[in-house]
C-alpha atoms as a PDB file:
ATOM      1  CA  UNK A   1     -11.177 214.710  32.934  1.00  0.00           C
ATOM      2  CA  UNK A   2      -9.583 217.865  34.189  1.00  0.00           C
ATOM      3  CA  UNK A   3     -11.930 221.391  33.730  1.00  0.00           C
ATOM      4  CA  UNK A   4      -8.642 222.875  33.751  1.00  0.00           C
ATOM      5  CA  UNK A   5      -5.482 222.248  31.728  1.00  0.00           C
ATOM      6  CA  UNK A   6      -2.001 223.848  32.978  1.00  0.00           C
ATOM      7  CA  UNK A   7       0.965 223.770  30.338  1.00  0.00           C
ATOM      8  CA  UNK A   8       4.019 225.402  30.997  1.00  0.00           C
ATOM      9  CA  UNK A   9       6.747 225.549  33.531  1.00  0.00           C
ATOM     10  CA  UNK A  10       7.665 223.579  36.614  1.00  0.00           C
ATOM     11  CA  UNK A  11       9.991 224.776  39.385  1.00  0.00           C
ATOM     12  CA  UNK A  12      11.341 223.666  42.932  1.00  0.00           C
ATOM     13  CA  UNK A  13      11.621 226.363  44.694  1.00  0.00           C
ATOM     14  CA  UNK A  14      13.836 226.988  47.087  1.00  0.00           C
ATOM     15  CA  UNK A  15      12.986 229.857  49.587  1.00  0.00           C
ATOM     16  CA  UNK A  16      14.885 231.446  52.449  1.00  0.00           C
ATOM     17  CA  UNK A  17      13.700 234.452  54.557  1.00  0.00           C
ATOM     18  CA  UNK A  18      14.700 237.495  55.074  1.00  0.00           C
ATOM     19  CA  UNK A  19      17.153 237.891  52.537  1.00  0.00           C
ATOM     20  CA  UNK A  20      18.236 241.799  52.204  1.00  0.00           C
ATOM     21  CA  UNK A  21      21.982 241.083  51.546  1.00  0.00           C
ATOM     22  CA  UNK A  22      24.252 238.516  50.407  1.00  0.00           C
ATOM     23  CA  UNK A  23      27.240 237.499  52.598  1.00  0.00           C
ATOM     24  CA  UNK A  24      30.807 238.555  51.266  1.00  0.00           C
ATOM     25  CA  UNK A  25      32.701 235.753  49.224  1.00  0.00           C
ATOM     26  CA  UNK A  26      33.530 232.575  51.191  1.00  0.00           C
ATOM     27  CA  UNK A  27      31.395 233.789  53.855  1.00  0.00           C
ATOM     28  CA  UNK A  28      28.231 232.776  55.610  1.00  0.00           C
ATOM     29  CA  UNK A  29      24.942 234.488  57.205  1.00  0.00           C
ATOM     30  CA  UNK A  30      21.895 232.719  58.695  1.00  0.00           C
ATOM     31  CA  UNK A  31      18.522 233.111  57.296  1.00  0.00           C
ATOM     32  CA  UNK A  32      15.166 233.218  59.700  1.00  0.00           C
ATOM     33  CA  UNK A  33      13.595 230.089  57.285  1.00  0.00           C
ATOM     34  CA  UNK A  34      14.866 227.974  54.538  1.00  0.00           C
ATOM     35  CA  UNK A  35      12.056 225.741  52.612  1.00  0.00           C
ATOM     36  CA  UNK A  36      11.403 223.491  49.542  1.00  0.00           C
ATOM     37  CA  UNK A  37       8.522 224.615  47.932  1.00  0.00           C
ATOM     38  CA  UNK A  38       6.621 223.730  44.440  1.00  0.00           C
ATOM     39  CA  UNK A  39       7.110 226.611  42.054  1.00  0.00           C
ATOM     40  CA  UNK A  40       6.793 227.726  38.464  1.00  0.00           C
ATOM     41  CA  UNK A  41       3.323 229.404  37.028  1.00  0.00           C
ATOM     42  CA  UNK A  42       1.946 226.312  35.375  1.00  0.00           C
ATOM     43  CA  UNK A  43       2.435 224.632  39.220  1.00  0.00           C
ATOM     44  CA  UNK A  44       1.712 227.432  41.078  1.00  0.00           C
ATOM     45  CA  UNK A  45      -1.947 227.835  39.082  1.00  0.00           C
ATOM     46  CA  UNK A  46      -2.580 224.211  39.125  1.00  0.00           C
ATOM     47  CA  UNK A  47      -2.361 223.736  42.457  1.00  0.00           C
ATOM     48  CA  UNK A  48      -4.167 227.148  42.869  1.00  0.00           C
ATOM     49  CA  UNK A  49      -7.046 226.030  41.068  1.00  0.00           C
ATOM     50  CA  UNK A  50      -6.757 222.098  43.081  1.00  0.00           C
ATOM     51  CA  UNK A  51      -7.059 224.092  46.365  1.00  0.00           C
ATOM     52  CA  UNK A  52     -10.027 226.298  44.992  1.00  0.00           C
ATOM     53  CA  UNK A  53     -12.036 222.854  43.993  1.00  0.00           C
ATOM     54  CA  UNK A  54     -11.228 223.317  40.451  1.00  0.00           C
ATOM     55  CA  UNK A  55     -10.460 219.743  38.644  1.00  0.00           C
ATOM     56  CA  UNK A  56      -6.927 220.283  36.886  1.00  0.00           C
ATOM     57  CA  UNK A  57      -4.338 218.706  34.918  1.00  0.00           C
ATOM     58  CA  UNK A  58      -0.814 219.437  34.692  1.00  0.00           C
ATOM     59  CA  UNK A  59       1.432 219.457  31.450  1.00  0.00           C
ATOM     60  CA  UNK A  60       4.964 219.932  31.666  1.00  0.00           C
ATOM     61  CA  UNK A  61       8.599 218.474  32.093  1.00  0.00           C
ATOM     62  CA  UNK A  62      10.980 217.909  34.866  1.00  0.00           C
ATOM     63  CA  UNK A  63      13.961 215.725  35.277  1.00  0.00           C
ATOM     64  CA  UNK A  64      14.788 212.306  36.648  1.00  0.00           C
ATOM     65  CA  UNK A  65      16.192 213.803  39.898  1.00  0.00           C
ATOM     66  CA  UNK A  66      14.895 214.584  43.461  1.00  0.00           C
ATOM     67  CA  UNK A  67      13.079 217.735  42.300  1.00  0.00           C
ATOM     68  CA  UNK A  68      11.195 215.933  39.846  1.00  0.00           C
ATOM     69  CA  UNK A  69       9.891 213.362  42.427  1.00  0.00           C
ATOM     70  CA  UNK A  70       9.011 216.273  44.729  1.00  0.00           C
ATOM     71  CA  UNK A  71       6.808 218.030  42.023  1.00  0.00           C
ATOM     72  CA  UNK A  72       5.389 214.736  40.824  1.00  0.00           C
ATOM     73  CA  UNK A  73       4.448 214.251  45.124  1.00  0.00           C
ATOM     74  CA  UNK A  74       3.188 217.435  45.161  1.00  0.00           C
ATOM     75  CA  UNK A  75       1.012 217.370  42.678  1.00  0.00           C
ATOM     76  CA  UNK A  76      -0.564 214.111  43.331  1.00  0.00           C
ATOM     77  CA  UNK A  77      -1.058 215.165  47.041  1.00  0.00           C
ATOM     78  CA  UNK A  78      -3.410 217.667  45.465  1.00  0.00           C
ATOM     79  CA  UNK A  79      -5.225 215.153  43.408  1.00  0.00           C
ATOM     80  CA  UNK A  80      -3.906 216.869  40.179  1.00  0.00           C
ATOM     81  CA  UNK A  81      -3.595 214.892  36.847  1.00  0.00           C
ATOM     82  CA  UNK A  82      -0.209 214.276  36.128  1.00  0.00           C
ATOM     83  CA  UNK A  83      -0.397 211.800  32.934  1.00  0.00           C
ATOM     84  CA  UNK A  84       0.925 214.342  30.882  1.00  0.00           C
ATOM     85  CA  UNK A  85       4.032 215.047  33.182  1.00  0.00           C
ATOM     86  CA  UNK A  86       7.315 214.322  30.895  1.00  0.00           C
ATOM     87  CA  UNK A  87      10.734 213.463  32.707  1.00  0.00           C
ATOM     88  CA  UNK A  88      13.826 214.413  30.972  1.00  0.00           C
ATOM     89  CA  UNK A  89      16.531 211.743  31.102  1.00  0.00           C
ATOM     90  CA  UNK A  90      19.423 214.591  30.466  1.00  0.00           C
ATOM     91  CA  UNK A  91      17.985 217.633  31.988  1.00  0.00           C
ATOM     92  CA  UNK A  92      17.783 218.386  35.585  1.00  0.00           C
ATOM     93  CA  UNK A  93      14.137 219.843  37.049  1.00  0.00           C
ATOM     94  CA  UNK A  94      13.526 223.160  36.808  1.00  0.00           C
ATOM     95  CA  UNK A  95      14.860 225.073  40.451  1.00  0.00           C
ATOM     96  CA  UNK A  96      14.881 228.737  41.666  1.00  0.00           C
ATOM     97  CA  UNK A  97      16.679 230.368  44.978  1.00  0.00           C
ATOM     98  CA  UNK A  98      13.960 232.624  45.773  1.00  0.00           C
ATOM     99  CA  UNK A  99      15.430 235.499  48.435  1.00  0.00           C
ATOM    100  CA  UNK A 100      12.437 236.900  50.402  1.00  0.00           C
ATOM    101  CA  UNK A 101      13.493 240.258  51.517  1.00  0.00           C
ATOM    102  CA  UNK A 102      12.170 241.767  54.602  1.00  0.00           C
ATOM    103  CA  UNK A 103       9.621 243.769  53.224  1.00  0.00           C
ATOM    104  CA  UNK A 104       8.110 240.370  51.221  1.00  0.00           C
ATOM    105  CA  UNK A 105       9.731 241.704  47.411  1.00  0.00           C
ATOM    106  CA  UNK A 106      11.062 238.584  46.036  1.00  0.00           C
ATOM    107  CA  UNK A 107      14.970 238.339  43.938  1.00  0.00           C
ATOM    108  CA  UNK A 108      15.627 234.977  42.012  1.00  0.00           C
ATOM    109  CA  UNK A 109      18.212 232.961  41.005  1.00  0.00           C
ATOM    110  CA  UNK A 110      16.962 230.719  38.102  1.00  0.00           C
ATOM    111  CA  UNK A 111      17.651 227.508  36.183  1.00  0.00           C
ATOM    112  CA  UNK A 112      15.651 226.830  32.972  1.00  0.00           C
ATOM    113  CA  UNK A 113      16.441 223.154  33.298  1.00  0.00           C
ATOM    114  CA  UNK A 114      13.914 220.767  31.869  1.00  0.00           C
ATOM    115  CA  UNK A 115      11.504 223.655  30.899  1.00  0.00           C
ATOM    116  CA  UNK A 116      14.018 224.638  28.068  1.00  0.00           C
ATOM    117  CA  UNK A 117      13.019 221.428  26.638  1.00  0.00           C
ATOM    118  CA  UNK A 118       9.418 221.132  26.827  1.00  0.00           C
ATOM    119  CA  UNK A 119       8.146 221.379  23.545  1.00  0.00           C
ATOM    120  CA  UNK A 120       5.321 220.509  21.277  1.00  0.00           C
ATOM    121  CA  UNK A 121       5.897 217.238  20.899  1.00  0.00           C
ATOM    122  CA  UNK A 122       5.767 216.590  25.144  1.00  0.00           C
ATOM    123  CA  UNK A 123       1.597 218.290  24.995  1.00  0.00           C
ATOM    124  CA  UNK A 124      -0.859 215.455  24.650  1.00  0.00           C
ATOM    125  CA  UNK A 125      -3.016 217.055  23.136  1.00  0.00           C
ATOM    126  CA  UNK A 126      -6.185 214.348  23.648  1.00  0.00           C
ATOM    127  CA  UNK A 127      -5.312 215.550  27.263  1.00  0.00           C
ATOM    128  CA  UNK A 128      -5.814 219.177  26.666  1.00  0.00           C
ATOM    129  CA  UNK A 129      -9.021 218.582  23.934  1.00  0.00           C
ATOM    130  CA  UNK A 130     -10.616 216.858  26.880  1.00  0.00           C
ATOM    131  CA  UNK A 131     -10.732 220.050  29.336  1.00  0.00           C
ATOM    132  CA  UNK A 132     -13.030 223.023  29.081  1.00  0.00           C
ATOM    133  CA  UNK A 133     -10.195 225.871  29.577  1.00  0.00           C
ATOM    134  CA  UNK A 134      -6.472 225.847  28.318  1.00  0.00           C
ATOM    135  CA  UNK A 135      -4.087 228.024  30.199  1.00  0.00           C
ATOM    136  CA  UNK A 136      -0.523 228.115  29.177  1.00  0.00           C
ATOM    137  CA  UNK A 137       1.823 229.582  31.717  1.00  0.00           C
ATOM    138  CA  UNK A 138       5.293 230.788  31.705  1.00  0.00           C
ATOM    139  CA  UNK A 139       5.287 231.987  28.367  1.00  0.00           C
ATOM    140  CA  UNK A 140       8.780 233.079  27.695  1.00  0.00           C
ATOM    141  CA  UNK A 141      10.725 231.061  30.043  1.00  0.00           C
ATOM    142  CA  UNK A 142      10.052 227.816  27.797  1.00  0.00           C
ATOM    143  CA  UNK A 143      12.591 228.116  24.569  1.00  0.00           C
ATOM    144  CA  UNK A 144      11.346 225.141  22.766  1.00  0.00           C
ATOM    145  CA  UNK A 145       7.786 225.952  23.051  1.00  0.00           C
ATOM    146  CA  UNK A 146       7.441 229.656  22.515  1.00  0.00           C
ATOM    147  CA  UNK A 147       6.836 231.759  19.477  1.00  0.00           C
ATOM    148  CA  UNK A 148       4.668 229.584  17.629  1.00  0.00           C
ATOM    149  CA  UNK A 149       4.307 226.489  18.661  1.00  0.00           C
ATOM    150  CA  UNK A 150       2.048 228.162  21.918  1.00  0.00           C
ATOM    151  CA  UNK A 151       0.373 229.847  18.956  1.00  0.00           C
ATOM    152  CA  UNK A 152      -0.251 226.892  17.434  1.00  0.00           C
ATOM    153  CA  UNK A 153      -1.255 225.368  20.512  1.00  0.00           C
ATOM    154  CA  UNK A 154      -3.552 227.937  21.208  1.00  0.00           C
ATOM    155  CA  UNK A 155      -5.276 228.149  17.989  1.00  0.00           C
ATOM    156  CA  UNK A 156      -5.757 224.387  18.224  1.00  0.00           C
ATOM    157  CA  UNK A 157      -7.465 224.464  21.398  1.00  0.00           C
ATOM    158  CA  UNK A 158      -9.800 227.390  20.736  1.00  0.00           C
ATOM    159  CA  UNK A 159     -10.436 225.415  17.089  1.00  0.00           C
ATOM    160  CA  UNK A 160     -11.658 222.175  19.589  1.00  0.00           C
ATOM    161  CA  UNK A 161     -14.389 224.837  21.086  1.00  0.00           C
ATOM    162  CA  UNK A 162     -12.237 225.484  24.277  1.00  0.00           C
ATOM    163  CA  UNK A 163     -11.547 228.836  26.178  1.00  0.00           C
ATOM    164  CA  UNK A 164      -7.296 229.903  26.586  1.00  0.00           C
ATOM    165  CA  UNK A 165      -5.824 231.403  28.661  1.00  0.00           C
ATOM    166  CA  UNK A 166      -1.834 233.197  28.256  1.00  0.00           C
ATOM    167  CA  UNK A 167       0.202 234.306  31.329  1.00  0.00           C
ATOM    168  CA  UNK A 168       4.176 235.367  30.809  1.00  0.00           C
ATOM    169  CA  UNK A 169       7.303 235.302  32.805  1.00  0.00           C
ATOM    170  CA  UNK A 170      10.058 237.936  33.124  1.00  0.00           C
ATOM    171  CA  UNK A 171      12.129 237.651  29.660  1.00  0.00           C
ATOM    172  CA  UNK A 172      15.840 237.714  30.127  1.00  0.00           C
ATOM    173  CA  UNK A 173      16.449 237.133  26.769  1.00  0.00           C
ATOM    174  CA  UNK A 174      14.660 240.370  25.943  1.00  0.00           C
ATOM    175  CA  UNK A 175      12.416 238.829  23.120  1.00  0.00           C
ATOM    176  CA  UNK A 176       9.044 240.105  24.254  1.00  0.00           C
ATOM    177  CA  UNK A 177       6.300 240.776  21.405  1.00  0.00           C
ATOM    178  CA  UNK A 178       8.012 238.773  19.067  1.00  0.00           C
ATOM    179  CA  UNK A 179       7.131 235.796  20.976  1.00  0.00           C
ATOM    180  CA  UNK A 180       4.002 236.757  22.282  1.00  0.00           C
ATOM    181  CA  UNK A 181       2.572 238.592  19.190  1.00  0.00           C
ATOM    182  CA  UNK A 182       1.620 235.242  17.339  1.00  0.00           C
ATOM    183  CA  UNK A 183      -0.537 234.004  20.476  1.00  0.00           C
ATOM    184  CA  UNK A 184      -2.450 236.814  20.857  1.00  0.00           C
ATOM    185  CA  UNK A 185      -5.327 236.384  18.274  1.00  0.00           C
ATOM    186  CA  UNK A 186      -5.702 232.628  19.935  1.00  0.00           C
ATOM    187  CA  UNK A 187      -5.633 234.138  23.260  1.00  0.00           C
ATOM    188  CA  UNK A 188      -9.140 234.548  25.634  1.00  0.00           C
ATOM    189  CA  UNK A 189      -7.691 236.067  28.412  1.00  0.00           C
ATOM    190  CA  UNK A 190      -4.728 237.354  28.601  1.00  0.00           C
ATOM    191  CA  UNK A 191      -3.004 237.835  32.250  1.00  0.00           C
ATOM    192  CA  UNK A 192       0.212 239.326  32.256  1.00  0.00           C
ATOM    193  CA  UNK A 193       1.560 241.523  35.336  1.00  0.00           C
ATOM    194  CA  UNK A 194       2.010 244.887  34.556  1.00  0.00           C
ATOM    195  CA  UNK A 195       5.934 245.109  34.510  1.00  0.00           C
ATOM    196  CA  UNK A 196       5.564 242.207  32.031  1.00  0.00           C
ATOM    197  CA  UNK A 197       3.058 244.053  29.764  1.00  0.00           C
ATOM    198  CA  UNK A 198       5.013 246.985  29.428  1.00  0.00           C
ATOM    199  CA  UNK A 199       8.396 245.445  28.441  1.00  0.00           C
ATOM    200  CA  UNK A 200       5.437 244.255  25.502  1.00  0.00           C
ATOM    201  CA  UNK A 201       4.741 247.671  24.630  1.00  0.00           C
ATOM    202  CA  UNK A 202       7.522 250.396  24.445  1.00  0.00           C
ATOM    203  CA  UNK A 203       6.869 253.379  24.951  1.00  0.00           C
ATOM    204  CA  UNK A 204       3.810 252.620  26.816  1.00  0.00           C
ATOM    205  CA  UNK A 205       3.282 253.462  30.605  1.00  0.00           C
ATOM    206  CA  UNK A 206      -0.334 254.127  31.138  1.00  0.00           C
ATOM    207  CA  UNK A 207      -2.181 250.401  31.856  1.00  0.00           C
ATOM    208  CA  UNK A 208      -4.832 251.432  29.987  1.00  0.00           C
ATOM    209  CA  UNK A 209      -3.240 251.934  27.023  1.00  0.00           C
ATOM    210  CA  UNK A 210      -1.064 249.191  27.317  1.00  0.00           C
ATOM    211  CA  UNK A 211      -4.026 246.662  28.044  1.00  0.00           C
ATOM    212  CA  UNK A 212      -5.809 248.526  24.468  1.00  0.00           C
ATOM    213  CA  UNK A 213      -2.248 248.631  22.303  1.00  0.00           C
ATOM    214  CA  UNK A 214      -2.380 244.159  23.626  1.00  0.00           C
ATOM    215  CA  UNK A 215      -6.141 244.056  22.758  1.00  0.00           C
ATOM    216  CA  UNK A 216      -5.442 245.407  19.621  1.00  0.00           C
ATOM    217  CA  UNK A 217      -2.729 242.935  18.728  1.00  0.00           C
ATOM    218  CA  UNK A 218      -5.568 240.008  19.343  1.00  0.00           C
ATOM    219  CA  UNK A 219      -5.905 238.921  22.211  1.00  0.00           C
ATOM    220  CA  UNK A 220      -9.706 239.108  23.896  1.00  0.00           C
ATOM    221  CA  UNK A 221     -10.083 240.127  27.475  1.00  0.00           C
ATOM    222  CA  UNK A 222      -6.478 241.732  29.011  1.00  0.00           C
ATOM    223  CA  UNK A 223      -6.314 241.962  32.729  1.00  0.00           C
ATOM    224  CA  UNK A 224      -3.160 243.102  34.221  1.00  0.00           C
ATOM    225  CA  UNK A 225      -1.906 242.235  37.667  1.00  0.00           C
ATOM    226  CA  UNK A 226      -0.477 245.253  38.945  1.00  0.00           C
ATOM    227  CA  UNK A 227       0.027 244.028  42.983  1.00  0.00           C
ATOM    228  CA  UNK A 228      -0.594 246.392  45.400  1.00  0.00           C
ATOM    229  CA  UNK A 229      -2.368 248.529  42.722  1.00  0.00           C
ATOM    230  CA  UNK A 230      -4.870 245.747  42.115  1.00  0.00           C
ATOM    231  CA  UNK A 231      -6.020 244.753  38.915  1.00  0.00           C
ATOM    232  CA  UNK A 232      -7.281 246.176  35.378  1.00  0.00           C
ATOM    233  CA  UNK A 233      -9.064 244.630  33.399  1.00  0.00           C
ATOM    234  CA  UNK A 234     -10.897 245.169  29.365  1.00  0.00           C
ATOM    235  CA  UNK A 235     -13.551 243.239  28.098  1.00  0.00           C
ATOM    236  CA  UNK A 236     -13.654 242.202  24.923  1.00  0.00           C
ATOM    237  CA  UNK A 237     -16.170 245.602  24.235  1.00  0.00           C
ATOM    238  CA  UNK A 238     -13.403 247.470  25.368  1.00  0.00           C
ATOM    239  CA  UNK A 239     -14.946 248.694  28.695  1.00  0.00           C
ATOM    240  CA  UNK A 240     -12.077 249.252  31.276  1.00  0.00           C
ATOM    241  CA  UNK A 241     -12.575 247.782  34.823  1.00  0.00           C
ATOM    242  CA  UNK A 242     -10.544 248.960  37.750  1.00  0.00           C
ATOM    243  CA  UNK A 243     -10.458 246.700  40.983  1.00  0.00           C
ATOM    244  CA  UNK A 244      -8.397 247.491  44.234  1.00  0.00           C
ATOM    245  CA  UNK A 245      -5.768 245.271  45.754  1.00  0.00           C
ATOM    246  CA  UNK A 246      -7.349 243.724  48.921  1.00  0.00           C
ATOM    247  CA  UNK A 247      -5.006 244.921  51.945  1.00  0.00           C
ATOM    248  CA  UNK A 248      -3.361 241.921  54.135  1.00  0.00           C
ATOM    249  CA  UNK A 249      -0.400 242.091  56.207  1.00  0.00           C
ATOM    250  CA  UNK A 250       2.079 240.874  53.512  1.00  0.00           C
ATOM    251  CA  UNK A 251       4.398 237.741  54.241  1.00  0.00           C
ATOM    252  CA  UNK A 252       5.939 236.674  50.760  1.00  0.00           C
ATOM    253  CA  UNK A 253       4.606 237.976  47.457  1.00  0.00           C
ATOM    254  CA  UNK A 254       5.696 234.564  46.038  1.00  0.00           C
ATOM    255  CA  UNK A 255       3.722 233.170  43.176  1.00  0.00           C
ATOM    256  CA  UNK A 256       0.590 236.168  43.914  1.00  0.00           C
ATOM    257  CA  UNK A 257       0.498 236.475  39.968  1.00  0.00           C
ATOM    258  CA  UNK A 258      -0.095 233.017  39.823  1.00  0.00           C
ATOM    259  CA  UNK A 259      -2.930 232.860  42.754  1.00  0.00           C
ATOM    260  CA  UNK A 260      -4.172 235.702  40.267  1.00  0.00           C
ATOM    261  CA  UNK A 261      -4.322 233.769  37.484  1.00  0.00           C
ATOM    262  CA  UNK A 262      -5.915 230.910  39.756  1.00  0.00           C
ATOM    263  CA  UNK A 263      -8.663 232.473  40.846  1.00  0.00           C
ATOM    264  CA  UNK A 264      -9.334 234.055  37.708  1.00  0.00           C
ATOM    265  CA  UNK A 265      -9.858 230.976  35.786  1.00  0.00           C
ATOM    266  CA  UNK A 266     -11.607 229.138  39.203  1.00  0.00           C
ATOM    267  CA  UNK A 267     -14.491 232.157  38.593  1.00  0.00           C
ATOM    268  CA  UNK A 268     -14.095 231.800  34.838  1.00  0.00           C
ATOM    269  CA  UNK A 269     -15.071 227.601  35.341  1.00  0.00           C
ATOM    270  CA  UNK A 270     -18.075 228.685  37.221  1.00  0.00           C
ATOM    271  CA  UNK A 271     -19.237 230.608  35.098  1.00  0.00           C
ATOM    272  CA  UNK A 272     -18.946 234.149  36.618  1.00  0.00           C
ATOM    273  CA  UNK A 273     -19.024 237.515  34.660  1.00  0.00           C
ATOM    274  CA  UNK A 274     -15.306 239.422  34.304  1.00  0.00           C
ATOM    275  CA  UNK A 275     -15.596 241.653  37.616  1.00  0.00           C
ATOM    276  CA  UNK A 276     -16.374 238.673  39.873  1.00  0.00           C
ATOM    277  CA  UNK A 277     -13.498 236.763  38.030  1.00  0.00           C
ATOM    278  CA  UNK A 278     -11.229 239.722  38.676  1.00  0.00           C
ATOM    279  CA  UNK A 279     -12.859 240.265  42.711  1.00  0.00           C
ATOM    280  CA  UNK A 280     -12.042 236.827  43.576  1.00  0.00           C
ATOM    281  CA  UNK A 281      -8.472 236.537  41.621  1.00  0.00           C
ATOM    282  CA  UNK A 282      -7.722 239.614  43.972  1.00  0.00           C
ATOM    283  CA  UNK A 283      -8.653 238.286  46.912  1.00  0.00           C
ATOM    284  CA  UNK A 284      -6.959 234.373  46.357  1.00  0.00           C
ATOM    285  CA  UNK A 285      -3.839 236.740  45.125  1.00  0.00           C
ATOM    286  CA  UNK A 286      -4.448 238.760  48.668  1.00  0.00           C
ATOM    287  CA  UNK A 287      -4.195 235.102  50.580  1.00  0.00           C
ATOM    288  CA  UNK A 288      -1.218 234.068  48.959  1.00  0.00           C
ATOM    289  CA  UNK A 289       1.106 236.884  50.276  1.00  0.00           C
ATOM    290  CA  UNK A 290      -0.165 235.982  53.685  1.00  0.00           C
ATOM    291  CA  UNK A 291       1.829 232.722  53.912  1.00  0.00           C
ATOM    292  CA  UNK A 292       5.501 232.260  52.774  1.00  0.00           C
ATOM    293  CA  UNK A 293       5.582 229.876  49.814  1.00  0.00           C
ATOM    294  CA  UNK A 294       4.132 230.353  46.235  1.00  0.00           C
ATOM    295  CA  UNK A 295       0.465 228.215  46.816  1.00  0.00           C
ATOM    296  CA  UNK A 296       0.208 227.651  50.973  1.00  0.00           C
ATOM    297  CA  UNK A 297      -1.409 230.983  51.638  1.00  0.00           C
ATOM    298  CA  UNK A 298      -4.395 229.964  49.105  1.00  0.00           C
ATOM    299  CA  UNK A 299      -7.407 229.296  50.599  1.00  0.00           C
ATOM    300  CA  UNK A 300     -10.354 226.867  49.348  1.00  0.00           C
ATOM    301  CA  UNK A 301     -13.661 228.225  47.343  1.00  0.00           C
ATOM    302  CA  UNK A 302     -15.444 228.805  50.274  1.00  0.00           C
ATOM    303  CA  UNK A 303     -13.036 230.506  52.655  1.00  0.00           C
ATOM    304  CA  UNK A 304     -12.247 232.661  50.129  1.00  0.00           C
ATOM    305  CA  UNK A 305     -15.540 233.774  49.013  1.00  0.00           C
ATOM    306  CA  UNK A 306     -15.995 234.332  52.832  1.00  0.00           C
ATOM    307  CA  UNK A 307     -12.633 236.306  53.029  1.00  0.00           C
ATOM    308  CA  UNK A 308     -13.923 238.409  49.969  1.00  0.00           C
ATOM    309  CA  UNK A 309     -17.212 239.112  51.032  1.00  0.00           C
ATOM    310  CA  UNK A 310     -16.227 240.482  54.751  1.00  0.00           C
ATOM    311  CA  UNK A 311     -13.542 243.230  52.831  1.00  0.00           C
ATOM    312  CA  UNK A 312     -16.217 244.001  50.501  1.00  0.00           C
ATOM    313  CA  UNK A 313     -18.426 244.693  53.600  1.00  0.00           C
ATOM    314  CA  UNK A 314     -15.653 246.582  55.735  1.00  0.00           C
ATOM    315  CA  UNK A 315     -15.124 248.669  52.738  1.00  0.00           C
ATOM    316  CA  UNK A 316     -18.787 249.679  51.937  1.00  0.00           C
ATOM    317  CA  UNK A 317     -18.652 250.383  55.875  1.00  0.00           C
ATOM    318  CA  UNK A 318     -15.938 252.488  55.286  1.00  0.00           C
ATOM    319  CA  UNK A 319     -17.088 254.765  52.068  1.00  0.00           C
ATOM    320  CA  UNK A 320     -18.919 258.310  52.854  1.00  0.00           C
END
């Protein structure tokens, strides 16, 4: 069975670059590339984590449509598990209209679709009991399943001895802590980006305080993506860790959160303390944004240990 368990949301993507402006009403502009791509955090770790050598399984729901069979492809073209893959017989897939800009910042245009309706009932939970690490992602773009049935999920899994794992999405709906709170004291790690974590605290600016106001609210380790920044992190004895962004030439910064997240819990499965998790999540987050598309930039184990390691040198080259 899968070391890793992915629950949460499934997107076709569709990408065009560069996108700095919209044409006027009626009109129409070209675009440099236009591609189909598999999207959504749960897909976007998964196959993270597939290309990194980590055994996963996918949990989710998508529609009966040509979407659907694309994700389904996907997936299985990456040897991930896919009996837990619902199809919705009223809802269409999941899609998003991602507009690279020049500069690789990313604008969206999304559809909930079938994610709305993922919901307790659609987890197998045999499937998830039989993996090592639970990670739900895409908290907050799934209606039916946040709040507390991911709490419930959560405390489940961590009650059948396994480690979990929470990453959110942007919240249009502007319901934040109130869905997030209850998962917290289930949660292992929790991986939010930074603009994410702060729309979960008010008032709060400073990362570190943010990342002590979330471990105070329960959850265990907090590591925040924060992009070209890099990455905090705090262990569960509250010692901070700061680690730098690894600098690439930048492409699309499509699904880097999730490449985070991937290489985060690839680490985690092998058993590596919290700074080499956080190193490598950098640097599989760094190969992401070198390729357009949400997962094609991510590397295997190997090449990116190898990438890691040879910025690590250049850098200790570099210092005084």
């Amino acid at each position: 069975m899968a070391e890793v368990t992915c629950v949460g949301v499934l997107t076709a993507d569709v990408v065009g670059k560069p996108i700095d402006s919209l044409p006027g009403r009626g009109l129409l502009a070209l675009v440099e590339r236009m591609e189909l791509h598999v999207g959504g955090c749960a897909a976007n770790t998964g196959i993270g984590l597939a290309k990194l050598g980590v055994s996963t399984a996918i949990i989710g729901k998508v529609g009966r449509d040509g979407f659907g069979d694309f994700l389904a492809s996907e997936f299985a073209r990456f040897g991930i598990e896919v009996g837990g893959l619902a199809r919705d017989e009223r809802a269409a897939t999941s899609a998003t209209m991602v507009l690279v800009h020049g500069d690789g910042e990313r604008s969206f245009l999304h559809h909930l679709g079938a994610n709305a309706t993922l919901c307790a009932a659609d987890v197998d939970f045999a499937r998830v009991r039989a993996s090592k690490i639970l990670h739900v992602a895409g908290a907050l773009l799934m209606p039916a399943m946040d709040g507390e049935p991911t709490a419930n999920l959560l405390r489940e899994a961590k009650a059948a001895g396994l480690t979990t794992a929470l990453d959110t999405a942007w919240d249009a709906t502007g319901g934040w802590m109130q869905k997030i709170g209850p998962c917290l004291p289930y949660v292992d790690y929790f991986l939010p980006s930074l603009e994410e974590a702060r729309m979960l605290t008010p008032g709060y600016r400073d990362p570190e305080a943010i990342a002590r106001f979330l471990q105070d609210a329960g959850a265990g380790v907090v590591a925040l993506k924060m992009g070209e920044a890099g990455a905090l992190a705090l262990d569960r004895d509250g010692a901070l860790l700061r680690v730098p962004a690894l600098p690439v030439n930048a492409v699309d910064a499509l699904g880097a959160g999730d490449a985070f997240v991937a290489g985060f819990l690839a680490a985690l499965a092998r058993g590596q303390d919290l700074e080499a998790c956080v190193r490598f999540a950098c640097a599989v987050g760094a190969c992401c944004v070198t390729a357009l598309g949400a997962t094609t930039g991510v590397r295997d184990y190997e090449q990116t240990r190898a990438f890691l390691a040879a910025h690590m040198d250049s850098s200790a080259q570099a210092e005084p």
